[in-house]
Each structure stands twice: as structure tokens, then as C-alpha cells.
Protein backbone atom coordinates (compact mmCIF):
# COMPACT_ATOMS: atom_id res chain seq x y z
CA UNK A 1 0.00 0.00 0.00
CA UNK A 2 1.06 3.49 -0.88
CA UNK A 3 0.81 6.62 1.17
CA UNK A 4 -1.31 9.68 0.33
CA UNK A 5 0.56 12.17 -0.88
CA UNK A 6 0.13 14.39 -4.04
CA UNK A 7 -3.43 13.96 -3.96
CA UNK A 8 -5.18 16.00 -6.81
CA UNK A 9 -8.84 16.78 -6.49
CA UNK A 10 -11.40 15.98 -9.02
CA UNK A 11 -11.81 18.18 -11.95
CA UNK A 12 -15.53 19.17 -10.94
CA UNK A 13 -13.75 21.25 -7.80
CA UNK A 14 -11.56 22.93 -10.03
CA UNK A 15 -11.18 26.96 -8.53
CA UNK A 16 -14.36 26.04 -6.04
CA UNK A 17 -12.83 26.37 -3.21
CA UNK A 18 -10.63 29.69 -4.47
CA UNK A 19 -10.81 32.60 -1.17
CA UNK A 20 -11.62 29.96 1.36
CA UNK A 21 -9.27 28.87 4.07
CA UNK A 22 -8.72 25.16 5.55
CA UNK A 23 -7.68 23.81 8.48
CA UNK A 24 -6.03 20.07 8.36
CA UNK A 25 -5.09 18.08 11.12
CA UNK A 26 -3.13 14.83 11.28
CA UNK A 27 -1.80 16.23 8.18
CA UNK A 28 1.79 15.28 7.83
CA UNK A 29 1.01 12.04 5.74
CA UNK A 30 -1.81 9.41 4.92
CA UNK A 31 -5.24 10.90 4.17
CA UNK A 32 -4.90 13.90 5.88
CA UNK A 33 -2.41 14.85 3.36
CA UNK A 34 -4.34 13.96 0.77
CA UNK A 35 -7.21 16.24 2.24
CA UNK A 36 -4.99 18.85 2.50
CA UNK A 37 -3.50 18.64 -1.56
CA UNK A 38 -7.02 18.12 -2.42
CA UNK A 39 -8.28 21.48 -1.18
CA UNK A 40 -5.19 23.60 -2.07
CA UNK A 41 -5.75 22.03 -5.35
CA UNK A 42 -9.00 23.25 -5.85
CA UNK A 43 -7.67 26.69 -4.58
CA UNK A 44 -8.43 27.03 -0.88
CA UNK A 45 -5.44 28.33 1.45
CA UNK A 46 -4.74 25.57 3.85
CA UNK A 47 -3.23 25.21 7.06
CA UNK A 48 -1.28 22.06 8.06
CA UNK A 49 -1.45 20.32 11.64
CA UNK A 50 0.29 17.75 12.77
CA UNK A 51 2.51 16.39 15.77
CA UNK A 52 5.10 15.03 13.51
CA UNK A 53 7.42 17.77 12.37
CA UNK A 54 7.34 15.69 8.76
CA UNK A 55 4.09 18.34 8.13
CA UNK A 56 6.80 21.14 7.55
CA UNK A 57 8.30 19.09 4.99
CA UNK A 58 5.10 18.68 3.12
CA UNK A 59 3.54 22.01 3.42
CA UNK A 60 6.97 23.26 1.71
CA UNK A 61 6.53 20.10 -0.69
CA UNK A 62 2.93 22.02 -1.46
CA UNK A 63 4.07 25.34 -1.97
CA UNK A 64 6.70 24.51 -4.42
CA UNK A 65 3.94 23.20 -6.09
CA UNK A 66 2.04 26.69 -6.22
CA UNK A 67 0.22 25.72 -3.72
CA UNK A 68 -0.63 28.53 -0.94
CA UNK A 69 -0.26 26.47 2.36
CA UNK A 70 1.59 27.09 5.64
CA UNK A 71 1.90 24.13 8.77
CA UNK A 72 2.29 24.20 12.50
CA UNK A 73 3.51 21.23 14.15
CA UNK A 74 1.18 21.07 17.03
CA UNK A 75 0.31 18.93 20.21
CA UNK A 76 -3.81 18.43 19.14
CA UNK A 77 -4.00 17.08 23.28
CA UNK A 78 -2.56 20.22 24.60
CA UNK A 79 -5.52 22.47 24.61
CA UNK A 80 -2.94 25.61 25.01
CA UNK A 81 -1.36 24.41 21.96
CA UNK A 82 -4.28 24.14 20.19
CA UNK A 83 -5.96 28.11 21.13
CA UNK A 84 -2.56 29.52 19.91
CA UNK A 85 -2.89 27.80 16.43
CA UNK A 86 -6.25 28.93 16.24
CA UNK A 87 -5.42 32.86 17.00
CA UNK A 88 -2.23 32.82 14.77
CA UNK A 89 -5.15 31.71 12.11
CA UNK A 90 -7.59 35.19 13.30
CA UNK A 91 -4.44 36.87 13.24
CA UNK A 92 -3.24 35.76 9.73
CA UNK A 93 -7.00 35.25 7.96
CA UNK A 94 -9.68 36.76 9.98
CA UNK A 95 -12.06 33.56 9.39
CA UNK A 96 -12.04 30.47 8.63
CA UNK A 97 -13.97 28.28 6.16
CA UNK A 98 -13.18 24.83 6.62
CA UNK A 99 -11.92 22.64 9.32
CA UNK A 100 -11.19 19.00 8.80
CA UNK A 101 -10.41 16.96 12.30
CA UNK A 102 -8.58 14.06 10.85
CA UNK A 103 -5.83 13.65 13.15
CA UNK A 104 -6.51 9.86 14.75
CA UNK A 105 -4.53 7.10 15.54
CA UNK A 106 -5.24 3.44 16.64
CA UNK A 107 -3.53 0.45 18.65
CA UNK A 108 -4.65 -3.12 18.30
CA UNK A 109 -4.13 -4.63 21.73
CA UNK A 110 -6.49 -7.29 23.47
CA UNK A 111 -7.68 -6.24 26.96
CA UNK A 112 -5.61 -8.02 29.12
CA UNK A 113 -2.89 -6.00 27.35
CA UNK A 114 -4.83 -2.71 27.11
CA UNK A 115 -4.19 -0.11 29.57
CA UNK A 116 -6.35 2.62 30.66
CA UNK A 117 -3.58 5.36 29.60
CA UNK A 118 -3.86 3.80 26.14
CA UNK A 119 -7.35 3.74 26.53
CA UNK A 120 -7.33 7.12 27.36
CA UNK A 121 -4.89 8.30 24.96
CA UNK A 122 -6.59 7.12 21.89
CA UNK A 123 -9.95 8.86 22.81
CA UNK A 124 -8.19 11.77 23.45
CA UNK A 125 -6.25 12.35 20.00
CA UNK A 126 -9.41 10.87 18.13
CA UNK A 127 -12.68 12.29 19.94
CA UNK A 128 -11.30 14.98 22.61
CA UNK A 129 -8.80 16.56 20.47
CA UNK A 130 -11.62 17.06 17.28
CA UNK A 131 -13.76 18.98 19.67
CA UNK A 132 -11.20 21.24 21.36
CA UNK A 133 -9.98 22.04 17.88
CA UNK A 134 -13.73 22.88 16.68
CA UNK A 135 -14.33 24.79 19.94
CA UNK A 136 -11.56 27.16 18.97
CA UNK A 137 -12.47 26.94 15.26
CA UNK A 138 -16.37 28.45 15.90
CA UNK A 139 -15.44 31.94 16.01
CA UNK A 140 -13.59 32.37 13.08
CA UNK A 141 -16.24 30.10 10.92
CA UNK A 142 -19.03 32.51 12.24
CA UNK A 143 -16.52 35.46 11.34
CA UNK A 144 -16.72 33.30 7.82
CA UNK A 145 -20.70 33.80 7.90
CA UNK A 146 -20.69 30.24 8.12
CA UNK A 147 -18.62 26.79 7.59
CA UNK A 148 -18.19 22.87 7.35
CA UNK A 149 -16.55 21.02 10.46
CA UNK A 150 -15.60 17.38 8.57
CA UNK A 151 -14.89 14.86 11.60
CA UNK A 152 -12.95 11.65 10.99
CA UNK A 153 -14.73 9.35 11.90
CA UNK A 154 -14.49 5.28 10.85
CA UNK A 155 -15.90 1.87 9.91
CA UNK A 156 -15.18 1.16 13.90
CA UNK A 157 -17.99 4.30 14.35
CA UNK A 158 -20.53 1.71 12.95
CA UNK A 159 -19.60 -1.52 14.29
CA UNK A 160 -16.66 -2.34 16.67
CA UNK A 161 -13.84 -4.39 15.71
CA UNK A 162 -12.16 -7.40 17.98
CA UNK A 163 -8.87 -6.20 19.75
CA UNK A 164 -9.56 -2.12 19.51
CA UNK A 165 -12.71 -1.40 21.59
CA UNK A 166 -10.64 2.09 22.63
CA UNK A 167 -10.24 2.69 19.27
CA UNK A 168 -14.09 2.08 18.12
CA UNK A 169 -15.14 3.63 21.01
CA UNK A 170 -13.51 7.22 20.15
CA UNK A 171 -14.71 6.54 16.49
CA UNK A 172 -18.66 6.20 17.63
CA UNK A 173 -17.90 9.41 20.14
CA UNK A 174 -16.87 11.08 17.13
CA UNK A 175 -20.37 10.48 15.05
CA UNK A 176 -22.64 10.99 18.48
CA UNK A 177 -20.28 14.66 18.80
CA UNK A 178 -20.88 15.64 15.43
CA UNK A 179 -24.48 15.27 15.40
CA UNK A 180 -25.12 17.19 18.94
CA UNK A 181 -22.54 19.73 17.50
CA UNK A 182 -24.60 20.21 14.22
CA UNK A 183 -28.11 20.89 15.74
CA UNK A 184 -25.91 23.61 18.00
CA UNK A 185 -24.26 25.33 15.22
CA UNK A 186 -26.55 25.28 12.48
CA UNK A 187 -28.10 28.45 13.15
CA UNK A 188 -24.64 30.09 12.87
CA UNK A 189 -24.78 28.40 8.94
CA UNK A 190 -21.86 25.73 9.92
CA UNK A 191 -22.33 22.23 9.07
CA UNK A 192 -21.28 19.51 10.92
CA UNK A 193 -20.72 16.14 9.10
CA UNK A 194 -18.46 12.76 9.67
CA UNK A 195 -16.59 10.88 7.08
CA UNK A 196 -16.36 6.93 7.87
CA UNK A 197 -13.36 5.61 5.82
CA UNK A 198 -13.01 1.63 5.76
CA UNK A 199 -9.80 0.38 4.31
CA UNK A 200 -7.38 3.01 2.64
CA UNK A 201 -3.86 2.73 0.95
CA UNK A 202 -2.15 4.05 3.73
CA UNK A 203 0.79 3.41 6.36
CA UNK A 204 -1.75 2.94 9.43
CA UNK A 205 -3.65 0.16 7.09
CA UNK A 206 -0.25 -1.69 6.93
CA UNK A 207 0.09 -1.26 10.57
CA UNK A 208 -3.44 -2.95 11.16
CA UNK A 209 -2.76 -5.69 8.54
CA UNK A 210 0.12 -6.63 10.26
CA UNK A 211 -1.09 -6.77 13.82
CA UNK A 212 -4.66 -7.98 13.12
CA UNK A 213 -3.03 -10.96 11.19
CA UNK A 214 -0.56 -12.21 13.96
CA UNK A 215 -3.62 -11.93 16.52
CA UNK A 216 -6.13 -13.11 14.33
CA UNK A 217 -4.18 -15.90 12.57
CA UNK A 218 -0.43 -16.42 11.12
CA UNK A 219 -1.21 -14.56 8.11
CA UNK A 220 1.70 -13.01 6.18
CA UNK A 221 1.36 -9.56 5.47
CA UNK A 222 -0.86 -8.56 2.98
CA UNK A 223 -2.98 -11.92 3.16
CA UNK A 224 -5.26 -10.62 6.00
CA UNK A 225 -6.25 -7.17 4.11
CA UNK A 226 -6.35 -8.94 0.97
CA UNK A 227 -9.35 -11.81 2.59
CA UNK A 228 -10.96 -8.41 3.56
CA UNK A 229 -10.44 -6.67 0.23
CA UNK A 230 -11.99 -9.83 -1.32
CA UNK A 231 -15.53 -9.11 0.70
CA UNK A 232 -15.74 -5.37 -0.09
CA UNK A 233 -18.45 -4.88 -2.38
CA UNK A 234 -16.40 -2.73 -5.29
CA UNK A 235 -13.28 -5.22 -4.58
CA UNK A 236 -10.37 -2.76 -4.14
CA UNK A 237 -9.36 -0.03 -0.94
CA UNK A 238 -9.90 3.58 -1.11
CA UNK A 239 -7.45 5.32 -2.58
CA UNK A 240 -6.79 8.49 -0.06
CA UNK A 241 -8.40 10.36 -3.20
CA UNK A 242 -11.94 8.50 -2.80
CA UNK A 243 -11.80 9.50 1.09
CA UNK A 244 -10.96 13.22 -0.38
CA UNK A 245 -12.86 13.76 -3.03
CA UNK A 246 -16.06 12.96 -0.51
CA UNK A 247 -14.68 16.07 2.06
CA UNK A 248 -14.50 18.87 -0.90
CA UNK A 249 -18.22 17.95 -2.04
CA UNK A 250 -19.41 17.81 1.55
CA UNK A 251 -17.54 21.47 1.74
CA UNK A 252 -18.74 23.02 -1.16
CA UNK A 253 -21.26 24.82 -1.86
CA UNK A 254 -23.43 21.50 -3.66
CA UNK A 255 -23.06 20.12 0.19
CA UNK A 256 -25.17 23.23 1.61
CA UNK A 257 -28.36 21.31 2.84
CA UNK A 258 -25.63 18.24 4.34
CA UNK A 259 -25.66 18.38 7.83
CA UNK A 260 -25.47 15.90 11.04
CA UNK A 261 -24.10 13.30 9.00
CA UNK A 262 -22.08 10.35 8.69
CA UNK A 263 -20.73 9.11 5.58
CA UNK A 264 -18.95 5.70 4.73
CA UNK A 265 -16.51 5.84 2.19
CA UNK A 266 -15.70 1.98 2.00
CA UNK A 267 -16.84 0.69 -1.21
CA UNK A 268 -19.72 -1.04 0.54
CA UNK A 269 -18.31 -2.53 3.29
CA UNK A 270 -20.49 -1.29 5.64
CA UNK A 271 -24.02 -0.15 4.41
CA UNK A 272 -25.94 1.72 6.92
């Protein structure tokens, strides 16, 4: 499996999202990346967030593209953190259009292994983090007139998977959040939806191959995913482009009456 760099939107997006201004998180690599080349693609000015200091490296990848992007490397836990990334953006833009919370990360561990600081720490990147970075977020998208808050969200937000209950337990958080958030905010014109990815062509999807297959059986890597790829209805992963191409019509102006949802992204994997 690849990673998702380089991502370029789909042609229909093409100048939309010209003037507006993003917000990325988990966006050194993987699909927030993608998000992230996707809307400065389409025009938008975008902001880069991640922990790993590799988001400097690919904001300046972006920009010697033509891009118009910038990056903070940022702990999303460390709500201090957080409020100062969010005033250097009122100081820089004024507003804000667009925030994408897609910073998330997962262990596979079975409980006798799993403890509550890991617990803990995976709801907090994945479920606290999203809302304390949409809490600081609010102000500038009603300085926008209005906005779209896209939440990561995941298959593990409809059904829970053996070995991560931590993990689907942030994900289902992150759907219940979204919809109390959206009947809060929609008066102020910003939309709140959730995107549910299932399996992507991405470094964390070779972690979980590899560590679901020695738990769940001595599969060599590659053979687990591939038993799972075999099941999905379209017969192939997302590319971090599917996942992408979903967020910039969600954001757009065609996504205007979309709010309070959750959206799989999965090729049919899960259909509800």
C-alpha cells in the first residue's frame, strides 16, 4: 500500500474552493495529506497540523507546487497548543472556512494488554482533540458567515472491531459529537458532518494488517487485508483520493443542505 501524498482533487472542484481557508489536522502524511492537496488544489489556502514535524516538509513540498499552504507542528492534546494555532489563524485570515479533524490514531491490543492510559490516549487524539480544535475553530467560521466542520470518523464508528474497543469507542464518540454539534451550530450556517473511511492505501492500514493478522491468525502480510479486500463490495481499498474527493463535495457549496451526518466511504463494506 502506498501513502497519500500528491493527492489532486477531481476536476468538478476545479477553482471552487478559491478565497476559502482550511484547516487540516493529522496532516503530515496518509489521508490527511491527501485532504490537504485536495483542497489547495482546488484553490483554498490551507493550514497544516500535525505532531510530527514531517508536516513542515510537506507544506513546503505544497508550496513549491504553487500551492498557498503554511503548517504548524502542534500537540492536538494540549488544549494551550491548540488556542494559539487557532489565534495565529484570526491573526493571519480573519475567518475560517473549513476545518477537517482528521488527526486519529489506533492500537490493536487485546484487553488483558490494554491499559487505561492507552485507553485514554486514543480517545483523546481521536474524539477529545476534534472537539477542542472545533471549539476554537467556531469563532472564526461565524466570522466566515458560516462553515463545514468534517470529523474523521471510521468503519469502527458503525460496528466495533475485535482487539480495539478504545479505538471504536472514540470513532462512535466522534459520530454521536458531530451530530449534537450540528443541531448547535446550524443556526450560525456551519455544518457539521463525519466521514467513515473503511480500508485506505495508507501506512496505518499496513500497521493494522500486520497486527490484526498475527492476533487473528499467522497470516503473512498482505494476506489478511487482501481476505478483507476480497468481501468489499467494489473489490479494491480507497485510494486516499476517494476519502478526499467525498470532504471537498461535503464542503462546497453543492453540500449546503448536508448536515449531522455520517458518511462511509468503503466501497460497501459497511451499508448503513
Amino acid at each position: 500500500m502506498t501513502d497519500g501524498s500528491a493527492v489532486v482533487a477531481s476536476p468538478i472542484f476545479a477553482g471552487h474552493f478559491t478565497g476559502r481557508r482550511v484547516v487540516v489536522t493529522g496532516a503530515a502524511r496518509g489521508i490527511g495529506l491527501g485532504i490537504a492537496e485536495a483542497f489547495a488544489s482546488s484553490g483554498a489556502a490551507v493550514l497544516l497540523l500535525d505532531r510530527d514535524e514531517a508536516v513542515v516538509a510537506a507544506a513546503t513540498d505544497m508550496a513549491s507546487r504553487g500551492h498557498e499552504v503554511s503548517s504548524a507542528v502542534v500537540d492536538l492534546t494540549d488544549d494551550a497548543q491548540v488556542a494559539a494555532v487557532f489565534e495565529g489563524v484570526r491573526e493571519r485570515w480573519g475567518a475560517l472556512d473549513v476545518l477537517v479533524n482528521n488527526a486519529g490514531i489506533i492500537t490493536i491490543s487485546e484487553i488483558d494488554e490494554l491499559s487505561t492510559a492507552d485507553f485514554a490516549r486514543v480517545l483523546a487524539v481521536n474524539t477529545t482533540a476534534a472537539f477542542v480544535a472545533t471549539r476554537e475553530a467556531v469563532p472564526l467560521l461565524r466570522a466566515a458567515g458560516g462553515g463545514s466542520v468534517l470529523n474523521a470518523s471510521s468503519g469502527q464508528g458503525r460496528q466495533g472491531f475485535i482487539y480495539t474497543p478504545h479505538y471504536a469507542a472514540s470513532k462512535m464518540g466522534v459520530i454521536g459529537m458531530s451530530q449534537s454539534l450540528a443541531k448547535e451550530l446550524a443556526p450560525d450556517g456551519i455544518r457539521v458532518n463525519c466521514y467513515c473511511p473503511g480500508i485506505v492505501e495508507t501506512e496505518m492500514w499496513q500497521y493494522n494488517d500486520a497486527e490484526w493478522g498475527r492476533r487473528l491468525g499467522d497470516y503473512q502480510p498482505g494476506e489478511l487485508i487482501a481476505e478483507w479486500i476480497a468481501d468489499i463490495p467494489l473489490r479494491r481499498p480507497a485510494a486516499v483520493s476517494d476519502v478526499a474527493n467525498l470532504l471537498l463535495f461535503l464542503a462546497s457549496d453543492a453540500g449546503s443542505y448536508i448536515t449531522g451526518q455520517a458518511i462511509n466511504v468503503d466501497g460497501g463494506m459497511f451499508m448503513s
